[in-house]
PDB file of N, CA and C in Angstrom:
ATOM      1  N   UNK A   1      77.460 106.581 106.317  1.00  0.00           N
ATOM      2  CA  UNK A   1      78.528 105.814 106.917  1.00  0.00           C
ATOM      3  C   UNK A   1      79.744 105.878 105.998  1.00  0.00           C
ATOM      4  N   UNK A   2      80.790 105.996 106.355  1.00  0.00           N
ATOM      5  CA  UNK A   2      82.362 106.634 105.576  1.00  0.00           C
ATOM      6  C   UNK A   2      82.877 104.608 105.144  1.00  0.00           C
ATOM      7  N   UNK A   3      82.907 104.932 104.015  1.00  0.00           N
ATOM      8  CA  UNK A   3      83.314 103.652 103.087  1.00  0.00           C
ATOM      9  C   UNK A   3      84.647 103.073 103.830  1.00  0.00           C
ATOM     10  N   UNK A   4      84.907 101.811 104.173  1.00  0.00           N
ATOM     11  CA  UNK A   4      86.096 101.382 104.332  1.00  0.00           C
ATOM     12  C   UNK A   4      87.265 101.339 103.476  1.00  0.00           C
ATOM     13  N   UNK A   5      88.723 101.376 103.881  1.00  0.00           N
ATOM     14  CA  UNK A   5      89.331 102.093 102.289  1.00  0.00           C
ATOM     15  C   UNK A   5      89.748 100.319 102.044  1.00  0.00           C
ATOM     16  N   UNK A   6      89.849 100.964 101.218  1.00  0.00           N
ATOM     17  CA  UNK A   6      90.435  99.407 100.041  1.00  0.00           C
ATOM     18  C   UNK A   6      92.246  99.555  99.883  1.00  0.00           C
ATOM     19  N   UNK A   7      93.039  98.595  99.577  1.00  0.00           N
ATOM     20  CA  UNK A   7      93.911  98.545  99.574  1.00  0.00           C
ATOM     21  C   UNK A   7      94.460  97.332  98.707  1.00  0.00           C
ATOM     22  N   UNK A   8      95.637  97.508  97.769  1.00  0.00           N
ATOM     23  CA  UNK A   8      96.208  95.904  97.322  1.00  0.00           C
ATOM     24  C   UNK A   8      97.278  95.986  98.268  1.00  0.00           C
ATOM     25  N   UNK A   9      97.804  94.652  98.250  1.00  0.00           N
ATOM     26  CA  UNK A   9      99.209  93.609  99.058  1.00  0.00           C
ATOM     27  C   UNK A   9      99.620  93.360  97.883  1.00  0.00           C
ATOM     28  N   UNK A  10     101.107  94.155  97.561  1.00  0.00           N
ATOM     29  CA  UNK A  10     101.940  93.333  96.563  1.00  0.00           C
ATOM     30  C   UNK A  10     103.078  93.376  97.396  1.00  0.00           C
ATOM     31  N   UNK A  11     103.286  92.343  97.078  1.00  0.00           N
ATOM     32  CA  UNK A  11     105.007  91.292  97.489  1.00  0.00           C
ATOM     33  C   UNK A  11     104.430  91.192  98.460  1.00  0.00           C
ATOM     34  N   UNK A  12     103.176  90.449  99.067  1.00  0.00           N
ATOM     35  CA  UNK A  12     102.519  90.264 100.121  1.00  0.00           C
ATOM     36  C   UNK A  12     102.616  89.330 101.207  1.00  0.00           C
ATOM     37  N   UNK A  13     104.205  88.435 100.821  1.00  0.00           N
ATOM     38  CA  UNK A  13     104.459  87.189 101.821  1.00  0.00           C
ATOM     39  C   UNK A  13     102.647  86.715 102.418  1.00  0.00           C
ATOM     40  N   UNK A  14     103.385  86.639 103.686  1.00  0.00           N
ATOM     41  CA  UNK A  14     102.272  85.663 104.234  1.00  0.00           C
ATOM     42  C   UNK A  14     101.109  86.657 104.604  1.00  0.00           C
ATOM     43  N   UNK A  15     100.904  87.930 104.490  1.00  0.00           N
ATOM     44  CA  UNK A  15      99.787  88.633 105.117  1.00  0.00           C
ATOM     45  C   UNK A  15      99.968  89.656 105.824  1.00  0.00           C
ATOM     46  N   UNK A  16     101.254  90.017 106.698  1.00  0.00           N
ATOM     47  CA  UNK A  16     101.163  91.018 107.767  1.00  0.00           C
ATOM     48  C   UNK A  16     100.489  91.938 107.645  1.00  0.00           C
ATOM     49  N   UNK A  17     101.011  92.609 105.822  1.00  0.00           N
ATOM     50  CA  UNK A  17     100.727  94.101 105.921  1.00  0.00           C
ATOM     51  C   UNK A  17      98.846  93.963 105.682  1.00  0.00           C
ATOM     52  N   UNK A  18      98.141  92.983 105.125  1.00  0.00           N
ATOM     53  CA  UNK A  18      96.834  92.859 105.272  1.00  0.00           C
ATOM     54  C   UNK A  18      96.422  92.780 106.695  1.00  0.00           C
ATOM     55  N   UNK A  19      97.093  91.866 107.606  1.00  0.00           N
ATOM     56  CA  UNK A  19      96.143  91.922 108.934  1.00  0.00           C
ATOM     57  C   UNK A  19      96.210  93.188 109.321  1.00  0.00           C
ATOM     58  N   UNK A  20      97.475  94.029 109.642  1.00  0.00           N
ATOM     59  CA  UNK A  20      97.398  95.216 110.175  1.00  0.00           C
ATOM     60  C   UNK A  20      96.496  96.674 109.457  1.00  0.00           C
ATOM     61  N   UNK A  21      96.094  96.347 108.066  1.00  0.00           N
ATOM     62  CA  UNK A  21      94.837  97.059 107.215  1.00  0.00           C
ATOM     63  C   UNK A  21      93.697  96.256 107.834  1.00  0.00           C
ATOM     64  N   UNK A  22      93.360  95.530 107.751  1.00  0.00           N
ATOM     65  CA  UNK A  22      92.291  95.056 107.993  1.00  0.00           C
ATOM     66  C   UNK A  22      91.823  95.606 109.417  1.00  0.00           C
ATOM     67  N   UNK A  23      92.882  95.610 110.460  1.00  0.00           N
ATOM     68  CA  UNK A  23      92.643  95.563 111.664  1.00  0.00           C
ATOM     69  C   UNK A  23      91.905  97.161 112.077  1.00  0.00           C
ATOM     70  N   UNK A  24      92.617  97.575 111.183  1.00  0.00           N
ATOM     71  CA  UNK A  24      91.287  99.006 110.892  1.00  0.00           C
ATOM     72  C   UNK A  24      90.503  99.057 110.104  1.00  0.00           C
ATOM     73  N   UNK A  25      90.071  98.324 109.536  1.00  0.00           N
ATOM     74  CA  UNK A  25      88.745  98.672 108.753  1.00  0.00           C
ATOM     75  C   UNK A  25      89.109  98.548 107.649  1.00  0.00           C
ATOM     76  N   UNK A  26      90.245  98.188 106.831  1.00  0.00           N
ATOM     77  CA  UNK A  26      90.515  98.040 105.474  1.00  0.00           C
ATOM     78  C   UNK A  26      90.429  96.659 104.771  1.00  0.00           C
ATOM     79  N   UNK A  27      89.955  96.898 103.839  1.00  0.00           N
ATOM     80  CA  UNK A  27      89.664  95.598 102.542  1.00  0.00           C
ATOM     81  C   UNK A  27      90.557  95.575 101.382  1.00  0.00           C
ATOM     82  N   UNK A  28      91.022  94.423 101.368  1.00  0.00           N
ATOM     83  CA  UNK A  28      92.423  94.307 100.450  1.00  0.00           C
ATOM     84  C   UNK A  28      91.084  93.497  99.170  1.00  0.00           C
ATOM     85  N   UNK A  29      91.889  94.238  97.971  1.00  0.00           N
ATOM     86  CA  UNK A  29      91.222  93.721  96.668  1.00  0.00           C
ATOM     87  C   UNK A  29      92.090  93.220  95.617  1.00  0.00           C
ATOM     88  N   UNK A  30      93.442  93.121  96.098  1.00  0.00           N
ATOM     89  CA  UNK A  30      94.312  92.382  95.183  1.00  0.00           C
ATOM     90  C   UNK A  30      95.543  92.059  95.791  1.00  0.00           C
ATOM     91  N   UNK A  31      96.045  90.579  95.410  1.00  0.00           N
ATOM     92  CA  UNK A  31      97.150  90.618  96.299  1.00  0.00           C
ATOM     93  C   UNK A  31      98.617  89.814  95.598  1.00  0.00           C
ATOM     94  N   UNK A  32      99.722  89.982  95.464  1.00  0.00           N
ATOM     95  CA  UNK A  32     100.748  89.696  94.619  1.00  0.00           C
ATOM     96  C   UNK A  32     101.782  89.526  95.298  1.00  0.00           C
ATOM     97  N   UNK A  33     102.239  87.767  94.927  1.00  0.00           N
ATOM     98  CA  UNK A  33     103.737  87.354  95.572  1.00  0.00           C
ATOM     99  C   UNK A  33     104.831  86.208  94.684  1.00  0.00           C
ATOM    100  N   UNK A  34     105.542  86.184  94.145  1.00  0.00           N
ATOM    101  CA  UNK A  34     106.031  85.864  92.804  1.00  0.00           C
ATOM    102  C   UNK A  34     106.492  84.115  94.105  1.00  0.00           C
ATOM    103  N   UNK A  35     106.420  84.030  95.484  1.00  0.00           N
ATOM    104  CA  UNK A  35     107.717  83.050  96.312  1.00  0.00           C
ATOM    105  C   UNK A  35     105.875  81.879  96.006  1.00  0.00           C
ATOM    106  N   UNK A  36     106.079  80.889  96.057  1.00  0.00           N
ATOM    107  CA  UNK A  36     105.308  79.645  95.894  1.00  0.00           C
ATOM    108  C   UNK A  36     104.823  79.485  97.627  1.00  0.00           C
ATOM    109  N   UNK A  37     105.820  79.413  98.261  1.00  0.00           N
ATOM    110  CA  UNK A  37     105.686  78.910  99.229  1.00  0.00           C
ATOM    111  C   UNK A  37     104.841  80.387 100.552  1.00  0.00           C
ATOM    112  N   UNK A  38     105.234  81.375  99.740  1.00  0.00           N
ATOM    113  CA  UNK A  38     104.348  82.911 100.741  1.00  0.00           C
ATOM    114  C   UNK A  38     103.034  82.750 100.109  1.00  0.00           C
ATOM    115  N   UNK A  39     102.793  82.521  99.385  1.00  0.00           N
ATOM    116  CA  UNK A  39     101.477  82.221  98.423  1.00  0.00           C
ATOM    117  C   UNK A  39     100.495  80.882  99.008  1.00  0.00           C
ATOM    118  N   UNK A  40     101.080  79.784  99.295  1.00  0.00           N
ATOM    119  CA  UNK A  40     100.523  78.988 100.070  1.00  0.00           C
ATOM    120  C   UNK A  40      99.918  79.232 101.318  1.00  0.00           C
ATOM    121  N   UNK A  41     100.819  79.718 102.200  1.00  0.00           N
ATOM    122  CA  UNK A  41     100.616  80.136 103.490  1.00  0.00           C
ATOM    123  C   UNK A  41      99.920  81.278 103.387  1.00  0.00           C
ATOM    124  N   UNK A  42      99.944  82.703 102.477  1.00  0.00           N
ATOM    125  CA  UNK A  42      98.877  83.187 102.142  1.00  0.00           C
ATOM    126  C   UNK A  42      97.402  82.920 102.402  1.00  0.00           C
ATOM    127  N   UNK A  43      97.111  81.673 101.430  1.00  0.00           N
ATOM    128  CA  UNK A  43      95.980  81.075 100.804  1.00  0.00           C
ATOM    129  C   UNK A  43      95.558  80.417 102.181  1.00  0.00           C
ATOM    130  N   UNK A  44      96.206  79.683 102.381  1.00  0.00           N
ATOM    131  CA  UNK A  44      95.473  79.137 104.325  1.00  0.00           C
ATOM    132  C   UNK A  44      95.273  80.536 105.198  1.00  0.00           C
ATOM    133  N   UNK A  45      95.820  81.414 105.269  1.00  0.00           N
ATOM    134  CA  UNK A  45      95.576  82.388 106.154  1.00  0.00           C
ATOM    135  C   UNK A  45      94.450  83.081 105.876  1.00  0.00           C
ATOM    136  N   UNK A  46      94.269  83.142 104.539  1.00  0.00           N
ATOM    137  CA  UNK A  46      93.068  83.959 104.109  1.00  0.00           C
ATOM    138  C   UNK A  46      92.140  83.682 103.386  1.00  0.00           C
ATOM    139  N   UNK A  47      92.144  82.431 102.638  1.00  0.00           N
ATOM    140  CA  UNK A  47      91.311  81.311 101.946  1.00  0.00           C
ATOM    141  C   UNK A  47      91.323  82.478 100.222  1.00  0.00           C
ATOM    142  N   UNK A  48      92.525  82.895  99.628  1.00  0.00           N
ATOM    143  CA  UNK A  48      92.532  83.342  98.386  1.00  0.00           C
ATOM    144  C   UNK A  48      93.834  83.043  98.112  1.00  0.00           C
ATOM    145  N   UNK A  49      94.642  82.773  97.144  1.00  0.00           N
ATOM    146  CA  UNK A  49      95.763  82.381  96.528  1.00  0.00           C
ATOM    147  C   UNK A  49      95.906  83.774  95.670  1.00  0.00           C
ATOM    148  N   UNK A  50      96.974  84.532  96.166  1.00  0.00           N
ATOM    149  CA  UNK A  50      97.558  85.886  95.974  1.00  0.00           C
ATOM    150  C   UNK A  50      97.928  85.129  93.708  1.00  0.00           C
ATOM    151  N   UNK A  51      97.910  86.525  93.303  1.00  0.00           N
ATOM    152  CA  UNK A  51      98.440  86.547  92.086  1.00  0.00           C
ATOM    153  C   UNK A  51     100.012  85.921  91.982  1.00  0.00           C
ATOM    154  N   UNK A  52     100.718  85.581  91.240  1.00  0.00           N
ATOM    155  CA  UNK A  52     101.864  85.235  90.750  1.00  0.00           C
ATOM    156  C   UNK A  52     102.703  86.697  90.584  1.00  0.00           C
ATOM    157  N   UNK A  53     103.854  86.839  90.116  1.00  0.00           N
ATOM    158  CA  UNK A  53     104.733  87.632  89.975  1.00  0.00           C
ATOM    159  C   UNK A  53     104.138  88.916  89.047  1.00  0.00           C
ATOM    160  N   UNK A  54     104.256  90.084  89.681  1.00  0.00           N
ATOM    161  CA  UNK A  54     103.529  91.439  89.710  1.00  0.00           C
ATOM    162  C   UNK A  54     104.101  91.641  88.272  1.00  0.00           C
ATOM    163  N   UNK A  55     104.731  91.289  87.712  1.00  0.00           N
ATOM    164  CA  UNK A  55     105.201  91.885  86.225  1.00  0.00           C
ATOM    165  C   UNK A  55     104.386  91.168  85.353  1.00  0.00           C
ATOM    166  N   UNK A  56     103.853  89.905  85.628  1.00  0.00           N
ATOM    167  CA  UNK A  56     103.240  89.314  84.715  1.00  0.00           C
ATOM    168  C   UNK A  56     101.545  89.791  84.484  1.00  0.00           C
ATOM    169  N   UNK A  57     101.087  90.616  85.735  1.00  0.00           N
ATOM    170  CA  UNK A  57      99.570  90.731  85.899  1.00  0.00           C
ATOM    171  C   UNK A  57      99.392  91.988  85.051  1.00  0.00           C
ATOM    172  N   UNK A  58      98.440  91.529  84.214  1.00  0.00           N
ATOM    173  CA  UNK A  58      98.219  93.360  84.055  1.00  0.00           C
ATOM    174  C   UNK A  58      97.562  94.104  84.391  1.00  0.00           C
ATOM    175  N   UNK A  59      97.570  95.085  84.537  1.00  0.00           N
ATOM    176  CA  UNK A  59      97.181  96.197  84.566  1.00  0.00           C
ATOM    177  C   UNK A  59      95.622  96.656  85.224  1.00  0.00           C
ATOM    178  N   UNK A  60      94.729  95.463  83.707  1.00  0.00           N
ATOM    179  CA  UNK A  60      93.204  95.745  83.779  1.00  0.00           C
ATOM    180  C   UNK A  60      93.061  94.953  85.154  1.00  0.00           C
ATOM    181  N   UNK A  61      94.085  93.830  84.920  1.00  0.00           N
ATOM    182  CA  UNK A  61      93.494  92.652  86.219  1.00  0.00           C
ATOM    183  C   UNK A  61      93.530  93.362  87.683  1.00  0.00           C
ATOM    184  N   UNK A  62      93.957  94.624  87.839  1.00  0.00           N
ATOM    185  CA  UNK A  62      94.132  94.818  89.233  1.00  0.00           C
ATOM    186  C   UNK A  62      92.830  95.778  89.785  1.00  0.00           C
ATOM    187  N   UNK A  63      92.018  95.844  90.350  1.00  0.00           N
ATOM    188  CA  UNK A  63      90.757  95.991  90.773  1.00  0.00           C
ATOM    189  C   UNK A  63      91.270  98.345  91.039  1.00  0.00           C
ATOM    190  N   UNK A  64      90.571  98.396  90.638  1.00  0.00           N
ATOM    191  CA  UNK A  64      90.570 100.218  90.785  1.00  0.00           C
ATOM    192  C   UNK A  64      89.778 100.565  92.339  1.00  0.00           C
ATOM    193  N   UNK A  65      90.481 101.162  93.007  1.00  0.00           N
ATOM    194  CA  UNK A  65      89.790 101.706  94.218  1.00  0.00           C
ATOM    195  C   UNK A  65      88.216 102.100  94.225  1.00  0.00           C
ATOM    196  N   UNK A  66      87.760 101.802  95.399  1.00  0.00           N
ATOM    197  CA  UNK A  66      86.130 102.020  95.217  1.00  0.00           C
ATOM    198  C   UNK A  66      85.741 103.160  95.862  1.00  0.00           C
TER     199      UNK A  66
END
């Protein structure tokens, strides 16, 4: 069976570009939005609270494709 692809959301507002991955078969493994308030609404939409501002994360923290 062909692996579902994986994908991160950075500057991920509220989700779009995840529902429309998902909606084919894709699994988001990291997700990054520096606004407080896209991050909230995030977190209700998808029950995970996206990372803080992409300059601050490093590197190791971001999950490597599977």
């Amino acid at each position: 069976m062909p692996q579902s692809p994986t994908f991160i959301d950075l500057f991920c507002g509220i989700g779009g570009f995840r529902l429309a991955f998902e909606k084919i078969g894709g699994r988001c493994v990291f997700s990054s939005d520096w606004d407080k308030y896209s991050r909230l609404t995030y977190a209700a939409n998808f029950g995970e609270t996206p990372h803080g501002d992409i300059h601050t994360v490093a590197v190791a923290d971001i999950p490597a494709s599977e």
